[in-house]
PDB file of N, CA and C in Angstrom:
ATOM      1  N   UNK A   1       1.935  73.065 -58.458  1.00  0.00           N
ATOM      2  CA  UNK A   1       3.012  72.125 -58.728  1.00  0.00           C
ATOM      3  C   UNK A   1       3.883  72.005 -57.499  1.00  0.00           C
ATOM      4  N   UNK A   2       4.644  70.860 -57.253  1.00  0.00           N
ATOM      5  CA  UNK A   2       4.944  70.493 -56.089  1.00  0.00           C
ATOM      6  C   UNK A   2       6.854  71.259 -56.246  1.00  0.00           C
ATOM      7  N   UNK A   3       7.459  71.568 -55.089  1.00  0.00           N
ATOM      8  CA  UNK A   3       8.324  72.701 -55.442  1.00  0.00           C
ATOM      9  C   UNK A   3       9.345  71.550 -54.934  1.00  0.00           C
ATOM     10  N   UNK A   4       9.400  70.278 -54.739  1.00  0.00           N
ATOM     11  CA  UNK A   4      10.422  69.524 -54.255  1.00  0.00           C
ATOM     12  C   UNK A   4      10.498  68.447 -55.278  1.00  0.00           C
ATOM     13  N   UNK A   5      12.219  68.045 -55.787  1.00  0.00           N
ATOM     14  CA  UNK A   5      11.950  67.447 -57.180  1.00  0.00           C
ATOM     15  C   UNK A   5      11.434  65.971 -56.949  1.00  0.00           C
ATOM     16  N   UNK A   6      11.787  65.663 -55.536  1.00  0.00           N
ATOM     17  CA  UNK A   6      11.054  64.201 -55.251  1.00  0.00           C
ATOM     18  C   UNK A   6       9.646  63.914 -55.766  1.00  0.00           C
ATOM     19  N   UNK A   7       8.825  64.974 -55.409  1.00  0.00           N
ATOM     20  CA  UNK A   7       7.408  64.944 -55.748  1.00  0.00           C
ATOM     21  C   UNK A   7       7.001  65.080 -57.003  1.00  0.00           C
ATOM     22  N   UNK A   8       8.144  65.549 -57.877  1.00  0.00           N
ATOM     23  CA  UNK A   8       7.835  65.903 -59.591  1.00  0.00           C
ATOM     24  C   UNK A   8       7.370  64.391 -60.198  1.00  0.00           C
ATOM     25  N   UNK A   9       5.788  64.243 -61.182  1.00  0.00           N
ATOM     26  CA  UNK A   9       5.893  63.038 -61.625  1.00  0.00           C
ATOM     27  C   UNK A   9       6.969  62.687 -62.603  1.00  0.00           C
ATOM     28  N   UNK A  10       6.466  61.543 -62.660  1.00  0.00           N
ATOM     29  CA  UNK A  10       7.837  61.279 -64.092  1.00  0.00           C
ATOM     30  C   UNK A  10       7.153  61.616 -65.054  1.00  0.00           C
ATOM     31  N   UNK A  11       6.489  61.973 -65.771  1.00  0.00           N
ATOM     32  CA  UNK A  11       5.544  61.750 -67.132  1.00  0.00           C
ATOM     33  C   UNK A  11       6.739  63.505 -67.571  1.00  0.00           C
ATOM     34  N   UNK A  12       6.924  64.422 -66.539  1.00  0.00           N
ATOM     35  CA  UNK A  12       6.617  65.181 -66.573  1.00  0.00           C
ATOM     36  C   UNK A  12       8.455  65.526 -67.152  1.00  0.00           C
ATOM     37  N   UNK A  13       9.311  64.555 -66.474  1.00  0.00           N
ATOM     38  CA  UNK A  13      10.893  64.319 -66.913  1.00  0.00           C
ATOM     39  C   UNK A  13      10.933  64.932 -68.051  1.00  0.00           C
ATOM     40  N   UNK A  14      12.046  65.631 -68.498  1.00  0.00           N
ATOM     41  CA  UNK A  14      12.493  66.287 -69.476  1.00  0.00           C
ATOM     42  C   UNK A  14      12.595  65.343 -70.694  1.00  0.00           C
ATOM     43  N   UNK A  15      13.126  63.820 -70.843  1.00  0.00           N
ATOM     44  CA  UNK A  15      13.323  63.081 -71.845  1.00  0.00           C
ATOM     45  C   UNK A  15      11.895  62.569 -72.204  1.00  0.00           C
ATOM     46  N   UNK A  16      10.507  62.587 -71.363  1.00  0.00           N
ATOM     47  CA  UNK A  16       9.613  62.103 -71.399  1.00  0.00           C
ATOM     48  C   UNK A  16       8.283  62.998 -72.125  1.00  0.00           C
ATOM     49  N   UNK A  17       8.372  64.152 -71.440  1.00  0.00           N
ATOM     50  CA  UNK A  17       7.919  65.190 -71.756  1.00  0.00           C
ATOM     51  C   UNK A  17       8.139  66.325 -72.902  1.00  0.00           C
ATOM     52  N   UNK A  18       9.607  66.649 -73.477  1.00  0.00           N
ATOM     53  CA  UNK A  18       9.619  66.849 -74.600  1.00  0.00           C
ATOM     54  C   UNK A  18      10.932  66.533 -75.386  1.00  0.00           C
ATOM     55  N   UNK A  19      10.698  64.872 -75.753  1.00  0.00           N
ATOM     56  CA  UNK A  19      11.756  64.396 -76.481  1.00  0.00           C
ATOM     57  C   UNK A  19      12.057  64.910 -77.472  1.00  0.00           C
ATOM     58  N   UNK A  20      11.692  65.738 -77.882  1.00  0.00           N
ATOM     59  CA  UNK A  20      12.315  66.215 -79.192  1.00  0.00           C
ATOM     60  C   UNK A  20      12.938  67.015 -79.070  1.00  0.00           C
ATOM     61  N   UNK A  21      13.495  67.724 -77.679  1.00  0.00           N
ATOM     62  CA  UNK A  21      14.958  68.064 -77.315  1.00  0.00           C
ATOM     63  C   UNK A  21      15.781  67.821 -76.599  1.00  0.00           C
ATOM     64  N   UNK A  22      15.567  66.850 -75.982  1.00  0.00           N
ATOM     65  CA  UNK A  22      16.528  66.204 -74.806  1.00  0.00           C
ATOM     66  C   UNK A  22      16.563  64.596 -75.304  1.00  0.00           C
ATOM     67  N   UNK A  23      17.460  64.365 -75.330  1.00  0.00           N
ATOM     68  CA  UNK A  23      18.009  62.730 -75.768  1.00  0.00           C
ATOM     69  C   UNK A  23      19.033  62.403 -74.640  1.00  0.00           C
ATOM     70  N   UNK A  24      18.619  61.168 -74.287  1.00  0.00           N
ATOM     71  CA  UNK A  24      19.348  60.475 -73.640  1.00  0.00           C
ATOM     72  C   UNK A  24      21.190  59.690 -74.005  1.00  0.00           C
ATOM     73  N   UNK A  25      22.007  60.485 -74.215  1.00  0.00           N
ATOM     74  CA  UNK A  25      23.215  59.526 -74.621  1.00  0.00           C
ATOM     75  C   UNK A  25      23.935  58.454 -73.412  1.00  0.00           C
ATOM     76  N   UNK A  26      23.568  58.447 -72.249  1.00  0.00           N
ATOM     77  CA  UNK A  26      24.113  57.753 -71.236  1.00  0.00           C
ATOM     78  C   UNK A  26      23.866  57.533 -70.120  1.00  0.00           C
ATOM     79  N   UNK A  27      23.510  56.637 -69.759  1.00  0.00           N
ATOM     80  CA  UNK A  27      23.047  55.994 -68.234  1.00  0.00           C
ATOM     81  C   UNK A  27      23.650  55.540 -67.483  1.00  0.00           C
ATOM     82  N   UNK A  28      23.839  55.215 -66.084  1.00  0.00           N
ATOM     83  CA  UNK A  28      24.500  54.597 -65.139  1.00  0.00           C
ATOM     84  C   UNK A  28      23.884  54.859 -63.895  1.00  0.00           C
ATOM     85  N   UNK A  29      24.281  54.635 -62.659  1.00  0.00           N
ATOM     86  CA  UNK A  29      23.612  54.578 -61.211  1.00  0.00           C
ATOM     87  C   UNK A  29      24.082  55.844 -60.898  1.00  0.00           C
ATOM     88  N   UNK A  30      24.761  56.402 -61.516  1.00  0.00           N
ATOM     89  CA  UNK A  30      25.322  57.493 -60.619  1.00  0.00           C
ATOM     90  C   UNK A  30      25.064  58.887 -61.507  1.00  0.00           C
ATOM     91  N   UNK A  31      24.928  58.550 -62.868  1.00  0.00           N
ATOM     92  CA  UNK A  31      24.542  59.744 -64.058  1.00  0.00           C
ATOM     93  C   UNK A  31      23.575  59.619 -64.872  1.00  0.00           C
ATOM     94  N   UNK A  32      23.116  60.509 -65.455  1.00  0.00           N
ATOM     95  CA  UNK A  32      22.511  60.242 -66.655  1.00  0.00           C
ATOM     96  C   UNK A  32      22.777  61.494 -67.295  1.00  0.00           C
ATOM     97  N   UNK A  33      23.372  61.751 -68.930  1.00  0.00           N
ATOM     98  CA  UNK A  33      23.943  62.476 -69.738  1.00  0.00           C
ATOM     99  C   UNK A  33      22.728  62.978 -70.615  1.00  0.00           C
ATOM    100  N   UNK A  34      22.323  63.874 -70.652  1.00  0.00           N
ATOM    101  CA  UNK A  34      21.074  64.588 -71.667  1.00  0.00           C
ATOM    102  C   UNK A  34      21.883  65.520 -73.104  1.00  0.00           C
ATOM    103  N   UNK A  35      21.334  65.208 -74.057  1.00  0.00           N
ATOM    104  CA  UNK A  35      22.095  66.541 -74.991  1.00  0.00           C
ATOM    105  C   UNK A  35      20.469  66.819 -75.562  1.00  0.00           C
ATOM    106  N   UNK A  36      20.689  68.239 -74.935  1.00  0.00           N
ATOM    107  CA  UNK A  36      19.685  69.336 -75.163  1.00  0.00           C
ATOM    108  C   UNK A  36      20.027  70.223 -76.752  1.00  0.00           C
ATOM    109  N   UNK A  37      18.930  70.167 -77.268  1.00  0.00           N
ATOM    110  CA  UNK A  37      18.907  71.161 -78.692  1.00  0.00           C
ATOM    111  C   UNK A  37      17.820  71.345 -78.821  1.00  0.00           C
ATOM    112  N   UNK A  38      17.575  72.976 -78.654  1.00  0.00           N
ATOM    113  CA  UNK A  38      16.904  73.909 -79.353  1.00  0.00           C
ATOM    114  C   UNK A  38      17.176  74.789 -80.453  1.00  0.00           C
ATOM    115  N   UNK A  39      16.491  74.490 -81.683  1.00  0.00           N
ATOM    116  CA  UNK A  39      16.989  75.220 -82.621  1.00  0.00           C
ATOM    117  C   UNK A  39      16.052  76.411 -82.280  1.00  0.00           C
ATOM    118  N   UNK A  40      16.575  77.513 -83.780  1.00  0.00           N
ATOM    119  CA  UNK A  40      15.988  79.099 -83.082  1.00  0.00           C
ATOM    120  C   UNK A  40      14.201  78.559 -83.657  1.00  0.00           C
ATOM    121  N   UNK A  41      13.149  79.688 -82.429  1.00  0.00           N
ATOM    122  CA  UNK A  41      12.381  79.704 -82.946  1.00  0.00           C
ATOM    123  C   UNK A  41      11.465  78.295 -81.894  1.00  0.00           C
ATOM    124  N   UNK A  42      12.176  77.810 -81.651  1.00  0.00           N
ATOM    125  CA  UNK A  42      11.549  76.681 -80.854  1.00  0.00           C
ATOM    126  C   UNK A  42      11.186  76.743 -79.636  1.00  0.00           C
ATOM    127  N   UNK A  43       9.875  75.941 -79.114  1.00  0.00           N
ATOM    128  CA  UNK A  43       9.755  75.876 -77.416  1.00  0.00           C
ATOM    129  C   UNK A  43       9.238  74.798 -77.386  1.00  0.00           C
ATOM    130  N   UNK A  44       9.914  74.160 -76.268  1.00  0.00           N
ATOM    131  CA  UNK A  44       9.897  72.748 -75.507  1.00  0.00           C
ATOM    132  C   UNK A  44       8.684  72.587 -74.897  1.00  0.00           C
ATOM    133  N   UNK A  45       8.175  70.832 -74.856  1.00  0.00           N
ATOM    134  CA  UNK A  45       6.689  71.419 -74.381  1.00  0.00           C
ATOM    135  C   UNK A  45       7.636  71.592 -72.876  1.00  0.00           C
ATOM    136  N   UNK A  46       6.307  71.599 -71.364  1.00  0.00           N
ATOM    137  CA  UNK A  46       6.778  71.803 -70.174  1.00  0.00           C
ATOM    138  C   UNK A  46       7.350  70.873 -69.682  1.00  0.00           C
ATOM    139  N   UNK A  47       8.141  70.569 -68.346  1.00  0.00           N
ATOM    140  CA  UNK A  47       8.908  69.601 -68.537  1.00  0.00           C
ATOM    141  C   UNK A  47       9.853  69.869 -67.535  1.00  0.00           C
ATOM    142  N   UNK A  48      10.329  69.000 -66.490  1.00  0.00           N
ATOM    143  CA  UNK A  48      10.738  69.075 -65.755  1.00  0.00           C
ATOM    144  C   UNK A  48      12.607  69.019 -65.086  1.00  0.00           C
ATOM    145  N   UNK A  49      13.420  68.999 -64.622  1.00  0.00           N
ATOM    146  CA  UNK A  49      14.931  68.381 -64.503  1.00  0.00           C
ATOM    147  C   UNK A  49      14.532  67.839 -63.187  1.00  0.00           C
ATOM    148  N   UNK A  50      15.079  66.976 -62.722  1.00  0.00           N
ATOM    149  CA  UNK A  50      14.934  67.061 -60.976  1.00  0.00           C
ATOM    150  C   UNK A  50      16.473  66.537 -60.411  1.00  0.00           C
ATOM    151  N   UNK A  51      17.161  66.525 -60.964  1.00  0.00           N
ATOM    152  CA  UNK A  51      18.468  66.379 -60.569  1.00  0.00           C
ATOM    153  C   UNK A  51      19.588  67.437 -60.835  1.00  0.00           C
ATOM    154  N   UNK A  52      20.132  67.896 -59.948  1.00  0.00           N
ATOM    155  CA  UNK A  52      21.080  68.856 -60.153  1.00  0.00           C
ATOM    156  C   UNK A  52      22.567  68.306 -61.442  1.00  0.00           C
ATOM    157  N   UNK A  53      22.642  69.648 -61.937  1.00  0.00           N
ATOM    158  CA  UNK A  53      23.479  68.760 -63.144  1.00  0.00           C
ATOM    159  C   UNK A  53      24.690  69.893 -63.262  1.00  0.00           C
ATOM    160  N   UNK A  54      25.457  69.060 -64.424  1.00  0.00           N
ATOM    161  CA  UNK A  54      26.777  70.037 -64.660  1.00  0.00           C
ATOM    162  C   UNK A  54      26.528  70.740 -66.350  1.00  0.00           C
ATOM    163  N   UNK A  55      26.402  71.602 -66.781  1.00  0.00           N
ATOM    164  CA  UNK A  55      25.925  71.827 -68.129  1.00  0.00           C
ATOM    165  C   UNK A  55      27.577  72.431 -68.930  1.00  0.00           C
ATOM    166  N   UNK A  56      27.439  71.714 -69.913  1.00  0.00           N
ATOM    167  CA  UNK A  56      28.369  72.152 -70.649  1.00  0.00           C
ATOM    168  C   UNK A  56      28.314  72.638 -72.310  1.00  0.00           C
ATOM    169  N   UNK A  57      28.511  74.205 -72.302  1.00  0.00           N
ATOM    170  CA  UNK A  57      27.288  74.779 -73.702  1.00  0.00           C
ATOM    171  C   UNK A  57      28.115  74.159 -75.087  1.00  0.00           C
ATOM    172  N   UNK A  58      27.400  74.096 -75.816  1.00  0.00           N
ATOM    173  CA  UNK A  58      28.379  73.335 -77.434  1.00  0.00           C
ATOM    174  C   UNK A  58      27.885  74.453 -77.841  1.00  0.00           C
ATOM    175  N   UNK A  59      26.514  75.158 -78.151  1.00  0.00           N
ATOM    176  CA  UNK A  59      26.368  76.403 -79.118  1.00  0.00           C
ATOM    177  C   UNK A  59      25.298  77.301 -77.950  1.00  0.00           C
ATOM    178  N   UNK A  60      25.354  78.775 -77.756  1.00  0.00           N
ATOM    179  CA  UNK A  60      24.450  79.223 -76.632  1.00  0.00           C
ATOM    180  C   UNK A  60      23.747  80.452 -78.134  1.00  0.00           C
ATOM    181  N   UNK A  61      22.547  80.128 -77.650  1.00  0.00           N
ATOM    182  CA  UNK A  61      21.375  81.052 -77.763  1.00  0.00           C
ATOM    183  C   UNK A  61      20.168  81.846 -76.863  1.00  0.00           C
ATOM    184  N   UNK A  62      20.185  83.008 -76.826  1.00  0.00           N
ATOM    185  CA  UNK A  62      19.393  83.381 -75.760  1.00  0.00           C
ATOM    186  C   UNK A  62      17.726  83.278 -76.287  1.00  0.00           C
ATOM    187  N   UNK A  63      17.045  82.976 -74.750  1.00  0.00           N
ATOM    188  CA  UNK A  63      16.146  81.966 -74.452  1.00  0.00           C
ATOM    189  C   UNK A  63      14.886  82.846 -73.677  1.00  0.00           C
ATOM    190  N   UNK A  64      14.012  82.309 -73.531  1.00  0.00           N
ATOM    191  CA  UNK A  64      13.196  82.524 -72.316  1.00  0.00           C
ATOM    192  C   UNK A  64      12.234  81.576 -71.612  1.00  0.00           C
ATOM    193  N   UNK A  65      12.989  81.488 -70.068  1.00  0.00           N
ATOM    194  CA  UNK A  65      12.017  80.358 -69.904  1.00  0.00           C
ATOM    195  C   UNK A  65      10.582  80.802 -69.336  1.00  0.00           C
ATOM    196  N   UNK A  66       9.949  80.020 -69.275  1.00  0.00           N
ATOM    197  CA  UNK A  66       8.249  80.410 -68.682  1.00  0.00           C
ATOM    198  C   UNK A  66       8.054  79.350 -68.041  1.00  0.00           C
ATOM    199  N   UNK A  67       7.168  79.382 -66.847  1.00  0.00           N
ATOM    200  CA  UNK A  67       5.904  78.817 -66.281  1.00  0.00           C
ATOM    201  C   UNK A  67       5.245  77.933 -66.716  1.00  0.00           C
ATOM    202  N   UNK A  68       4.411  77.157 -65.725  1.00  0.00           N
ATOM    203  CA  UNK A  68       2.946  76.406 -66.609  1.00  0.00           C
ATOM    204  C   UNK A  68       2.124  77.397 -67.106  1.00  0.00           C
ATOM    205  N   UNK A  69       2.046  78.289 -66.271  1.00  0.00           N
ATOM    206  CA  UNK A  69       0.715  79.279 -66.884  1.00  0.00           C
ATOM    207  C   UNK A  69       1.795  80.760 -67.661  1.00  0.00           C
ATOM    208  N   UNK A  70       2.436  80.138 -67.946  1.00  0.00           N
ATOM    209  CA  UNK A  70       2.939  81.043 -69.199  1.00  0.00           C
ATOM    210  C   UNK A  70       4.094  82.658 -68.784  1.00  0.00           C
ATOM    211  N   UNK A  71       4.030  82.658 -67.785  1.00  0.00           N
ATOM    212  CA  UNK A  71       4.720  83.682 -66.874  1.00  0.00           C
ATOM    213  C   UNK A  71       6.598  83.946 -67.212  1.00  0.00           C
ATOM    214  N   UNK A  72       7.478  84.802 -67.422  1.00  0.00           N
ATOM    215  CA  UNK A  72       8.444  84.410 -67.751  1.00  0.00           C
ATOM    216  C   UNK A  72       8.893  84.352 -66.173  1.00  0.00           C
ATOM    217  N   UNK A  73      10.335  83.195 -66.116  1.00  0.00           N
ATOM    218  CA  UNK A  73      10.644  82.847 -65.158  1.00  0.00           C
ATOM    219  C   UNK A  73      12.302  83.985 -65.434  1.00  0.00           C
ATOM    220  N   UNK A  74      12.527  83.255 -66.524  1.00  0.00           N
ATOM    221  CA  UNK A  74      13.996  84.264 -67.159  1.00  0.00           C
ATOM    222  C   UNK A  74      14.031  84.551 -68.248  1.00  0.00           C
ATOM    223  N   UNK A  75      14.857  85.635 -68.962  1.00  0.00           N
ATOM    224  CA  UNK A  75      14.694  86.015 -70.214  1.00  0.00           C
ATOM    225  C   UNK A  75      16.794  86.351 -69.942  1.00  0.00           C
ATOM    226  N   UNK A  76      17.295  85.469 -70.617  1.00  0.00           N
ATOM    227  CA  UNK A  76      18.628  85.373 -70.832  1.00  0.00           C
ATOM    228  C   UNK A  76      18.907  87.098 -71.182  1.00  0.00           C
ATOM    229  N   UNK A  77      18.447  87.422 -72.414  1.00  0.00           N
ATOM    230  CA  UNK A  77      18.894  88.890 -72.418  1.00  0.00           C
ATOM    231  C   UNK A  77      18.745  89.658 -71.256  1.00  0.00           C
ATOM    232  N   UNK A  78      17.748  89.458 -70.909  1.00  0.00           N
ATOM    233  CA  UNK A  78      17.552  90.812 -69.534  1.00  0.00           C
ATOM    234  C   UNK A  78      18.641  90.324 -68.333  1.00  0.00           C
ATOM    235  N   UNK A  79      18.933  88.963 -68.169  1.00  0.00           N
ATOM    236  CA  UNK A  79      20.083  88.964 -67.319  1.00  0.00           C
ATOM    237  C   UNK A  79      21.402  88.971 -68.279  1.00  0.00           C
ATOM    238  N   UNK A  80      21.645  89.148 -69.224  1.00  0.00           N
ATOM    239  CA  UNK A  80      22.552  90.017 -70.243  1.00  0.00           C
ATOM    240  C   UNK A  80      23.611  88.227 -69.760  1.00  0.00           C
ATOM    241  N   UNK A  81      23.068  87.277 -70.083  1.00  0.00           N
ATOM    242  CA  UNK A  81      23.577  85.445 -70.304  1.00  0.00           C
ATOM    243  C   UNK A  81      23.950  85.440 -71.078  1.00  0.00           C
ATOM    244  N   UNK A  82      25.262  85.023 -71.397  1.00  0.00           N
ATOM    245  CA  UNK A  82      25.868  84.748 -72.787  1.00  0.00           C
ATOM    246  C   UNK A  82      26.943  84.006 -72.316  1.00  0.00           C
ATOM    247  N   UNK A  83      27.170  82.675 -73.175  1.00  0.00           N
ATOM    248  CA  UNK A  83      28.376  81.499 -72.668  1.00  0.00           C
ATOM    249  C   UNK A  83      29.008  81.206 -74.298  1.00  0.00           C
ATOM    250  N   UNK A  84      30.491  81.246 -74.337  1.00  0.00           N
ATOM    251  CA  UNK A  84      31.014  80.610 -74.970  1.00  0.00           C
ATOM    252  C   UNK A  84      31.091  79.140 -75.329  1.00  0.00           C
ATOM    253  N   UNK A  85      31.099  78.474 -76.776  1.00  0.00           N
ATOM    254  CA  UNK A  85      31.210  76.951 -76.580  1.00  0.00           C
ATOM    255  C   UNK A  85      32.238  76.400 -75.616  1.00  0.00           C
ATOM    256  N   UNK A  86      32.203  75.271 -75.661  1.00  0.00           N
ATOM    257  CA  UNK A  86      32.822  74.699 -74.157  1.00  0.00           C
ATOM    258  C   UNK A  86      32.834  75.251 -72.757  1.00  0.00           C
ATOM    259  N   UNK A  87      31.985  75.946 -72.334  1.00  0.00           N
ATOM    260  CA  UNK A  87      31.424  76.753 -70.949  1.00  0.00           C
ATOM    261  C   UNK A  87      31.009  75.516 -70.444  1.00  0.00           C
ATOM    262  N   UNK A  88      31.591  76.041 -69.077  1.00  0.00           N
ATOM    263  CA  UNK A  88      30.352  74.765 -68.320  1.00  0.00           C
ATOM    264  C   UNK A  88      29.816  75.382 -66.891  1.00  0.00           C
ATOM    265  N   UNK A  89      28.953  74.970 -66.587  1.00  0.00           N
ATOM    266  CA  UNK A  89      27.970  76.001 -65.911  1.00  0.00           C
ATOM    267  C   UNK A  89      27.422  74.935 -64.881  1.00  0.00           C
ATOM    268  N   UNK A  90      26.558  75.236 -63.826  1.00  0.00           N
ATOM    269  CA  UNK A  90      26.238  73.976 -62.946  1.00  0.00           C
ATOM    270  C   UNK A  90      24.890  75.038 -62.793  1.00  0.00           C
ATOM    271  N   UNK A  91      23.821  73.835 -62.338  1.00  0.00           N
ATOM    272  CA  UNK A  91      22.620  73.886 -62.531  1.00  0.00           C
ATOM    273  C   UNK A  91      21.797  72.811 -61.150  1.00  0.00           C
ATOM    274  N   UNK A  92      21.063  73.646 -60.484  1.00  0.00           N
ATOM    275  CA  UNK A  92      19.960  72.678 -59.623  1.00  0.00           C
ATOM    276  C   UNK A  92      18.935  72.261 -60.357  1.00  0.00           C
ATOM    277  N   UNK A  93      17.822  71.508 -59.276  1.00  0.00           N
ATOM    278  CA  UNK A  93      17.390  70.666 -60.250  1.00  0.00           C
ATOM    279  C   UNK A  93      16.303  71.926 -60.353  1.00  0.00           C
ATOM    280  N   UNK A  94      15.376  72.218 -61.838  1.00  0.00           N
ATOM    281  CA  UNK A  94      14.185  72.588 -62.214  1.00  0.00           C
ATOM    282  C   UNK A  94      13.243  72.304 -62.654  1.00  0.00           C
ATOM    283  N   UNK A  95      12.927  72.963 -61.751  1.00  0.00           N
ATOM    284  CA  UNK A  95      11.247  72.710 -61.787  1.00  0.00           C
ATOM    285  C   UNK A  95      10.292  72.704 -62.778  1.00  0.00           C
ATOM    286  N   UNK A  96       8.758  72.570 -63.200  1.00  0.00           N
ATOM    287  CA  UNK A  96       7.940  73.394 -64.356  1.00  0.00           C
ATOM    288  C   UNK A  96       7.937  74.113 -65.028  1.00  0.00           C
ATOM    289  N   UNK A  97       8.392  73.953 -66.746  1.00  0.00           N
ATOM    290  CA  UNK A  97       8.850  75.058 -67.253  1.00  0.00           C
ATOM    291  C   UNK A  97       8.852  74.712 -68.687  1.00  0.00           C
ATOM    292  N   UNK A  98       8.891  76.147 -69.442  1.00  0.00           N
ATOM    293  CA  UNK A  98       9.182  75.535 -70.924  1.00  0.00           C
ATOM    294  C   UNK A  98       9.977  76.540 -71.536  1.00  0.00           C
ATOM    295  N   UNK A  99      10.983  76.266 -72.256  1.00  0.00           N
ATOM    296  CA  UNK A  99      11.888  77.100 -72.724  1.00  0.00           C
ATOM    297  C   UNK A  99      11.656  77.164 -74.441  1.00  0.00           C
ATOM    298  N   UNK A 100      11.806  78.707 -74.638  1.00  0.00           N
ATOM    299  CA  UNK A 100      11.528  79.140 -76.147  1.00  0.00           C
ATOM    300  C   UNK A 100      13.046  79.870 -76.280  1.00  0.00           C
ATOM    301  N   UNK A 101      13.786  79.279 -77.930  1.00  0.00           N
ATOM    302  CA  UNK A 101      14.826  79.690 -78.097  1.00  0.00           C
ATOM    303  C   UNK A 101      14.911  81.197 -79.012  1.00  0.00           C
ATOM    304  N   UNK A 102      14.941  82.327 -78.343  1.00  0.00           N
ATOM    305  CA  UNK A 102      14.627  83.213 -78.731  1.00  0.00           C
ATOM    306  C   UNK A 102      15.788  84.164 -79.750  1.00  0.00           C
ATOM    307  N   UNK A 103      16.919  83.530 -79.630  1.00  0.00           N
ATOM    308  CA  UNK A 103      18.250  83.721 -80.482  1.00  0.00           C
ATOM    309  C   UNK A 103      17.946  82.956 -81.763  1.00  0.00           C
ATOM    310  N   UNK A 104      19.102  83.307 -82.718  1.00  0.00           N
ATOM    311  CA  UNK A 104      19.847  83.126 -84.019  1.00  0.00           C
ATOM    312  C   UNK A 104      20.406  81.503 -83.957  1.00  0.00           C
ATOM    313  N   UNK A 105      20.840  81.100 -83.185  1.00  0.00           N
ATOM    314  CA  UNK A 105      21.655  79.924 -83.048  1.00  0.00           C
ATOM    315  C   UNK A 105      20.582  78.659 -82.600  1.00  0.00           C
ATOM    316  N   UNK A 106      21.327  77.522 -82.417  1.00  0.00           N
ATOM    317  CA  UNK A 106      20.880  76.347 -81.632  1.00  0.00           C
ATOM    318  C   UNK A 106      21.062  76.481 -80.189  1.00  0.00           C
ATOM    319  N   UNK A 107      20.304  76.460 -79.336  1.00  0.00           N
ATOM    320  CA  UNK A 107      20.946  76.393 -77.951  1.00  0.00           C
ATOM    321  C   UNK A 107      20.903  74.863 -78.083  1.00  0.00           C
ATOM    322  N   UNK A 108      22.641  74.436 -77.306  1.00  0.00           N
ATOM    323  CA  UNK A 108      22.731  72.755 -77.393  1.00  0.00           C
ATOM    324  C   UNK A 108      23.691  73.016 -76.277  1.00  0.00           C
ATOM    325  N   UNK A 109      23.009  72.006 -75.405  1.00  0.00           N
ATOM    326  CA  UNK A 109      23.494  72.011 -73.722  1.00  0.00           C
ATOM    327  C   UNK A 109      23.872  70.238 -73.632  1.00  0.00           C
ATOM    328  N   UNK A 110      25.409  70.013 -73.114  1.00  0.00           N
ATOM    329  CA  UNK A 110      25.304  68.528 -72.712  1.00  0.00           C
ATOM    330  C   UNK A 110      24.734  68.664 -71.132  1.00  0.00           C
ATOM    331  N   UNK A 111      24.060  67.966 -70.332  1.00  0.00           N
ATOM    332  CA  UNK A 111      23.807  68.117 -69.191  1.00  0.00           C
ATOM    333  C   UNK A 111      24.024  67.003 -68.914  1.00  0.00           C
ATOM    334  N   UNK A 112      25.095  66.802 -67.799  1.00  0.00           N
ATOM    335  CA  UNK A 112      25.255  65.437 -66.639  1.00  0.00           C
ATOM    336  C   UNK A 112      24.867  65.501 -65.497  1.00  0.00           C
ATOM    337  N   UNK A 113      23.879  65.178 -65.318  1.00  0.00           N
ATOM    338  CA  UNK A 113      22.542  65.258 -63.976  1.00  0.00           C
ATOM    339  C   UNK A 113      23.041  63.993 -63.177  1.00  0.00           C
ATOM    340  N   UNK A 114      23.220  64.478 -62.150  1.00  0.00           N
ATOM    341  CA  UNK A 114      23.522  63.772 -60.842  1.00  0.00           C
ATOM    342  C   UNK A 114      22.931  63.006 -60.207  1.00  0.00           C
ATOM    343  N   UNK A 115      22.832  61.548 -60.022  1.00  0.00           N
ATOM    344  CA  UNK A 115      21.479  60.978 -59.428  1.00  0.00           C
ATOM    345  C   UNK A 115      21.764  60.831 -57.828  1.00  0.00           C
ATOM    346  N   UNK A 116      21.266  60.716 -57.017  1.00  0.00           N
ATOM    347  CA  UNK A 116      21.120  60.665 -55.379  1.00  0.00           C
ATOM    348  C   UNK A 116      21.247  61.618 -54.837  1.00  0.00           C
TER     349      UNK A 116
END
């Protein structure tokens, strides 16, 4: 997989790839607004970000993300991650990956991804 987000296809975009947790609420030239929900128990198929964004948590659940070939990349507990609602957190863009919500809660992230 190509490690620069220019080269990421689109198929592969987070709203494209697994809509059934990322929804689009807002567009413009300069943003685009994602609200992320994972309920517990869930994993996203793989799926890409390529724009650096501002994340702001509504409910946090710890997670683990993985690889294409299945590898963990992070496991929220082992870096001992935990955000209060209304946290906001900033984020580069990422790469290949699929996240399983391994907590009690919904993880629900607004993300405002930066375009240029």
């Amino acid at each position: 997989m190509n490690t620069q987000p220019e080269q990421w296809t689109p198929e592969l975009d987070a709203l494209i790839a697994s809509p059934q947790h990322h929804k689009l609420i807002f567009e413009n030239e300069r943003v685009r607004v994602l609200d992320t929900n994972i309920p517990p128990g869930e994993i996203t198929a793989l799926h890409t970000h390529s724009m650096p964004a501002s994340l702001v948590v509504l409910t946090w659940s710890d997670f683990i993300r993985f690889d294409a070939e299945g590898n963990i990349l992070l496991d929220s507990r082992e870096k001992g991650l935990s955000f209060e609602p209304h946290s906001a957190l900033w984020s580069g863009p990422l790469g290949l990956h699929a996240l399983k919500n391994v907590g009690t809660n919904d993880l629900h992230i607004i993300s405002v991804e930066m375009k240029g």
